[in-house]
Protein backbone atom coordinates (compact mmCIF):
# COMPACT_ATOMS: atom_id res chain seq x y z
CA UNK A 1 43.96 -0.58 10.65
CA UNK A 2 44.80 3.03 11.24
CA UNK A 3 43.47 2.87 14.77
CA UNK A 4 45.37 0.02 15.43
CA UNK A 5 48.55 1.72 17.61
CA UNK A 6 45.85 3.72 19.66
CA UNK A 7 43.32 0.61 20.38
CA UNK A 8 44.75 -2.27 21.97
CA UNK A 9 41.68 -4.90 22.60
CA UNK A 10 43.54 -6.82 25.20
CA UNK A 11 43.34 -4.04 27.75
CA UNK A 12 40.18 -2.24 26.32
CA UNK A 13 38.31 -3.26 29.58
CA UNK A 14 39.44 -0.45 31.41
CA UNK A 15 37.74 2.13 29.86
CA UNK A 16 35.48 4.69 31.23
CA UNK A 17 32.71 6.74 29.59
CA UNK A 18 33.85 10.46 28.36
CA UNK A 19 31.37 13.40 27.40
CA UNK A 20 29.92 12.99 24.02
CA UNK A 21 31.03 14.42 21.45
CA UNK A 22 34.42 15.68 23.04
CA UNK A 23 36.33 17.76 20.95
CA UNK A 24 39.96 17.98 21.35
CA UNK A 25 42.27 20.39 22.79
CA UNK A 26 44.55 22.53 20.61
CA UNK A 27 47.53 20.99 21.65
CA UNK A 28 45.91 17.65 20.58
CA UNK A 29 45.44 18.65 16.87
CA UNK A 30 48.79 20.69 16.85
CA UNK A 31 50.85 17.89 18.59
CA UNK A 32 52.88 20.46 20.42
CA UNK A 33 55.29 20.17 17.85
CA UNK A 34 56.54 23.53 16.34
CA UNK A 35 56.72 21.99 12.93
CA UNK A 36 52.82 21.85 13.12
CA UNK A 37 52.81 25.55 12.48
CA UNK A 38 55.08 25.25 9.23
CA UNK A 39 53.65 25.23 5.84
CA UNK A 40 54.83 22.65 3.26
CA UNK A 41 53.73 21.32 -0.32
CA UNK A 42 49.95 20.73 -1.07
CA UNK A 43 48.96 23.59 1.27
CA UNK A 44 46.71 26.18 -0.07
CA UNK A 45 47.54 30.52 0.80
CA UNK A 46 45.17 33.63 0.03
CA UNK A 47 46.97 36.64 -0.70
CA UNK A 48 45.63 40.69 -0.50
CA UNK A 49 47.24 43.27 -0.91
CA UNK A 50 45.74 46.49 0.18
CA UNK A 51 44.64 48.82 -2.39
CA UNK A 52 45.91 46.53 -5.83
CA UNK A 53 43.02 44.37 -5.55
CA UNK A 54 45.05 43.07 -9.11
CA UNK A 55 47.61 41.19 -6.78
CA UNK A 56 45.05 39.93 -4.71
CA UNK A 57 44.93 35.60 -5.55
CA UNK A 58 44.73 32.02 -3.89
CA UNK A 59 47.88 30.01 -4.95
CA UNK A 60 49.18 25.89 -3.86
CA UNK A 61 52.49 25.44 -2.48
CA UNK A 62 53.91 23.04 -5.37
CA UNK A 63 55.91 19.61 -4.85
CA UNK A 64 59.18 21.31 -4.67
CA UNK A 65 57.44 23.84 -1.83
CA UNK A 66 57.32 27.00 -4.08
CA UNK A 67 55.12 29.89 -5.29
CA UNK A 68 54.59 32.12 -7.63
CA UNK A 69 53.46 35.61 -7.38
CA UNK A 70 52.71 38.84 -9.34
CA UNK A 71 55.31 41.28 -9.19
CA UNK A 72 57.90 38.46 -7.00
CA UNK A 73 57.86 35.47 -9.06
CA UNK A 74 58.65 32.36 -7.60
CA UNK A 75 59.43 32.00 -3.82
CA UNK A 76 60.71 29.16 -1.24
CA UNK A 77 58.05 29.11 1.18
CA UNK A 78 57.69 25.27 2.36
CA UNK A 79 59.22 25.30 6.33
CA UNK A 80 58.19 28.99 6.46
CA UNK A 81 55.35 29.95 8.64
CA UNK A 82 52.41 32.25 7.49
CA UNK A 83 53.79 35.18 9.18
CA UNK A 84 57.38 34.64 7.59
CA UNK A 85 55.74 34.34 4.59
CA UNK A 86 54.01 37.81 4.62
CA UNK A 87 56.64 39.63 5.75
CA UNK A 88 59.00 38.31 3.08
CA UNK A 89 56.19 39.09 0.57
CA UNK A 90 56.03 42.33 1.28
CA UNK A 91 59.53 42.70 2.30
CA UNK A 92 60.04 41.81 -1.76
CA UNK A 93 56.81 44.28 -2.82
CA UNK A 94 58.96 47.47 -0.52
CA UNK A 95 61.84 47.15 -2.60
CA UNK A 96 60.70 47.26 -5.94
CA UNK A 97 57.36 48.48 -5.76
CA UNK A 98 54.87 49.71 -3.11
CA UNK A 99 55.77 52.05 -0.18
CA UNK A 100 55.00 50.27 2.90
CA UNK A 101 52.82 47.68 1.38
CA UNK A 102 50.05 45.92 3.69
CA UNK A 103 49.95 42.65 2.69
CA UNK A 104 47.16 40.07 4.65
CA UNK A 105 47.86 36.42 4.55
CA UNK A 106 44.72 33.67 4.83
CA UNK A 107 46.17 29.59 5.14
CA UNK A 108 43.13 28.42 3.13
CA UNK A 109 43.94 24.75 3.59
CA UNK A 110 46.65 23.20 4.64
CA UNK A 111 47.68 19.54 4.85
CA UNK A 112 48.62 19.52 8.70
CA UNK A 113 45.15 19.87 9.20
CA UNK A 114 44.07 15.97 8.13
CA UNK A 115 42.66 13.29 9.38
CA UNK A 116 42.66 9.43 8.42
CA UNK A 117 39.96 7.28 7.04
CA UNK A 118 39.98 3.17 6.65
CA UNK A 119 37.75 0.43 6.45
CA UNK A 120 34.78 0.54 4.60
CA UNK A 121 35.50 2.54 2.56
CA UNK A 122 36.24 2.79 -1.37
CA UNK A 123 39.06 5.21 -1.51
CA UNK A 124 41.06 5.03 2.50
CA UNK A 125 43.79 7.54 3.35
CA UNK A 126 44.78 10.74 4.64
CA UNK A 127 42.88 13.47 3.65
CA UNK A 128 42.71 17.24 3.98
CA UNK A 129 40.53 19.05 6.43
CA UNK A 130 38.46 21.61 4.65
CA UNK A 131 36.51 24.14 7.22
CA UNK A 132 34.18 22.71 9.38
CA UNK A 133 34.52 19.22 8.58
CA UNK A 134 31.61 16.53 9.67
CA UNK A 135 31.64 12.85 9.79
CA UNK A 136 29.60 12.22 6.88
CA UNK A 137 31.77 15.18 4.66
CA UNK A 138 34.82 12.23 5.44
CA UNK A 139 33.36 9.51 4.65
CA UNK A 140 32.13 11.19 0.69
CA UNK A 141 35.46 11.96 0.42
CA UNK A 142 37.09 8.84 0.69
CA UNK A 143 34.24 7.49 -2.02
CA UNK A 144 31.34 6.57 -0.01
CA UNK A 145 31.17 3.08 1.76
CA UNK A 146 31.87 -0.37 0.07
CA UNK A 147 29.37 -3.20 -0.09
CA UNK A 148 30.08 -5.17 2.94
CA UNK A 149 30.62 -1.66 4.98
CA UNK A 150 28.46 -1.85 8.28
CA UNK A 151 26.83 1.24 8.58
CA UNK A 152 26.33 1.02 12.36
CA UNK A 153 30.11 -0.11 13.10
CA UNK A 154 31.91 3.60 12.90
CA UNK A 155 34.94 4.03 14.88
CA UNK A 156 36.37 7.62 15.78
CA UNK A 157 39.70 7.58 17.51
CA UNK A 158 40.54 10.70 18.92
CA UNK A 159 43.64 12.28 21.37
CA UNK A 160 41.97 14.03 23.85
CA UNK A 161 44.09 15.67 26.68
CA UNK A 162 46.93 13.51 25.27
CA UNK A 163 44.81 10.36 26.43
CA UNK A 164 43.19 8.18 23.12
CA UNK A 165 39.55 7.62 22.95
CA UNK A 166 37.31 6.29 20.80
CA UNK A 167 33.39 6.65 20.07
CA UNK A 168 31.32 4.73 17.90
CA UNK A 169 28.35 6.09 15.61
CA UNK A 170 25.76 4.80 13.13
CA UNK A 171 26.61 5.78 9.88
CA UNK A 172 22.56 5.05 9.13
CA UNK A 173 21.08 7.12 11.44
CA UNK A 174 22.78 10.03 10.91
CA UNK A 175 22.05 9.89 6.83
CA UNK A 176 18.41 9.69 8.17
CA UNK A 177 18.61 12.52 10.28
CA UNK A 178 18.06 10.51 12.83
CA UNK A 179 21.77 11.47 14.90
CA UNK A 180 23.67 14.58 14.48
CA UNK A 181 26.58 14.44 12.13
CA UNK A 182 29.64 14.37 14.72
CA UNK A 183 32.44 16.80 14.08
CA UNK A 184 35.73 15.63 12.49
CA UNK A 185 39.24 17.36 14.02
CA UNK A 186 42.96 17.14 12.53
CA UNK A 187 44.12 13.99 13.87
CA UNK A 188 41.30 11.84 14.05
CA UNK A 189 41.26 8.34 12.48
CA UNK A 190 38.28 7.20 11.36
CA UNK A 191 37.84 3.69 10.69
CA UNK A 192 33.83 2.67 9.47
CA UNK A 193 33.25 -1.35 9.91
CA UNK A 194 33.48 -4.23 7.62
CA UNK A 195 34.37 -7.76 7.85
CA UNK A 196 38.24 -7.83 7.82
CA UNK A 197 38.42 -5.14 11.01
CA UNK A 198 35.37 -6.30 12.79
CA UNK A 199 37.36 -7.87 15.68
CA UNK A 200 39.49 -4.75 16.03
CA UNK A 201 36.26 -2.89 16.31
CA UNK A 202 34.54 -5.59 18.80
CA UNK A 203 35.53 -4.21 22.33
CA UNK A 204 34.98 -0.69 21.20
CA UNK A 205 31.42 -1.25 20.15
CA UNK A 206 30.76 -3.52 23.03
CA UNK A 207 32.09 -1.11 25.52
CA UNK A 208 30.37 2.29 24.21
CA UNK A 209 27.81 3.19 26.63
CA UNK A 210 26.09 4.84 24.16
CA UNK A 211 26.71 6.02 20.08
CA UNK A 212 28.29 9.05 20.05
CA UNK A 213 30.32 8.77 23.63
CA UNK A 214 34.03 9.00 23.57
CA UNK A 215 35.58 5.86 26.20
CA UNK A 216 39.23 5.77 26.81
CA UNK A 217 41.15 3.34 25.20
CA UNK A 218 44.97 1.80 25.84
CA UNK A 219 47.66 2.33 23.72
C-alpha cells in the first residue's frame, strides 16, 4: 500500500498520541528540496497584465513543459520558477511591446502540491491538490469507495516535523456530519480500508487513542 514505507507494524507499539488534527510544517509539504519550488508539466499559471486586460488568461504547462502566450508565443517554462517565469514574460512583452510592462503571476495548481490515495477506492493514485482540500473532496476524486471499502478503517499518513504519523477517521461519520471533514496537505497518503490492506491497517486502528489523533509511527 502507499503507506507501506512509512508504517512498519512490527514496531508500531511505540507510538505516542499527537494533537488532533496536526497539520504539517512547510518544510514537510515542500520536502526541503529546491526542486519543490520548480514548475513542470500538468501545472496550471494565471497570467495579468496590467492595463491589457486582453492578455490577461489561465494556461497548462503541456507534456513537453511549454506555453503559449499572446503576443510571445510559445515558451520553455518547465524547471523555471514562478518568478523566472514573470520576469521572462515580461522581459519578452519590453522588447516588442509594452514600456515597462507589470505583469502578475498566480500558480493556480500545480502538481507538487498532491497527495496519494489507495485502498478502497475505485480510481487510487496521485492526485492534484486543488485549494483547500478535505478528506472527503479526496476520496470523490479517486471515484468514491468500492463495495467491500470499510468506511470506519481510514488511514492518513502524514510527515510531521520530519517524523511519520498516522490518524485514523470514519469515513461514515463524517458524511453524516457527525465528525469534521479533516484537512488533506501535499504529501499525505491516504489509504481508506478494505479486505486486502486490513492487516496493514490493524496496529494503526488499534493504537489510535481516538479518530482523528495523529500517533507516531516507524519507518
Amino acid at each position: 500500500g502507499c503507506g507501506g514505507p512509512n508504517f512498519d507494524p512490527a514496531t508500531a507499539s511505540a507510538v505516542h498520541a499527537g494533537p488532533s488534527f496536526t497539520v504539517p510544517t512547510q518544510a514537510d509539504i515542500v520536502r526541503l528540496d529546491p526542486a519543490a519550488a520548480l514548475l513542470g508539466p500538468g501545472d496550471k499559471l494565471g497570467f495579468k497584465v496590467l492595463g491589457l486586460a486582453e492578455l490577461d488568461r489561465t494556461v497548462r504547462v503541456d507534456s513537453n513543459g511549454m506555453i503559449a502566450l499572446p503576443l510571445i508565443g510559445d515558451m520553455q517554462v518547465a524547471g523555471s520558477t514562478a518568478a523566472d517565469i514573470r520576469a521572462q514574460v515580461e522581459r519578452r512583452l519590453g522588447e516588442r511591446y509594452l514600456q515597462n510592462p507589470d505583469v502578475t503571476l498566480e500558480v493556480v495548481e500545480t502538481l507538487s502540491r498532491r497527495f496519494v490515495i489507495d485502498g478502497g477506492v475505485r480510481t487510487p493514485g496521485v492526485y492534484a491538490i486543488t485549494g483547500n482540500q478535505t478528506l472527503i473532496q479526496a476520496v470523490a476524486q479517486a471515484q468514491g469507495v468500492t463495495e467491500t471499502a470499510r468506511l470506519s478503517e481510514v488511514v492518513v499518513f502524514r510527515d510531521i516535523s520530519g517524523v511519520p504519523h498516522a490518524a485514523l477517521f470514519n469515513l461514515a461519520d463524517i458524511r453524516g456530519g457527525r465528525a469534521a471533514d479533516p484537512a488533506i496537505f501535499p504529501n499525505d497518503r491516504i489509504i481508506v480500508g478494505n479486505n486486502e490492506n486490513r492487516a496493514l491497517l490493524r496496529d494503526i486502528i488499534a493504537l489510535s487513542p481516538f479518530v482523528g489523533a495523529f500517533v507516531q509511527v516507524a519507518r
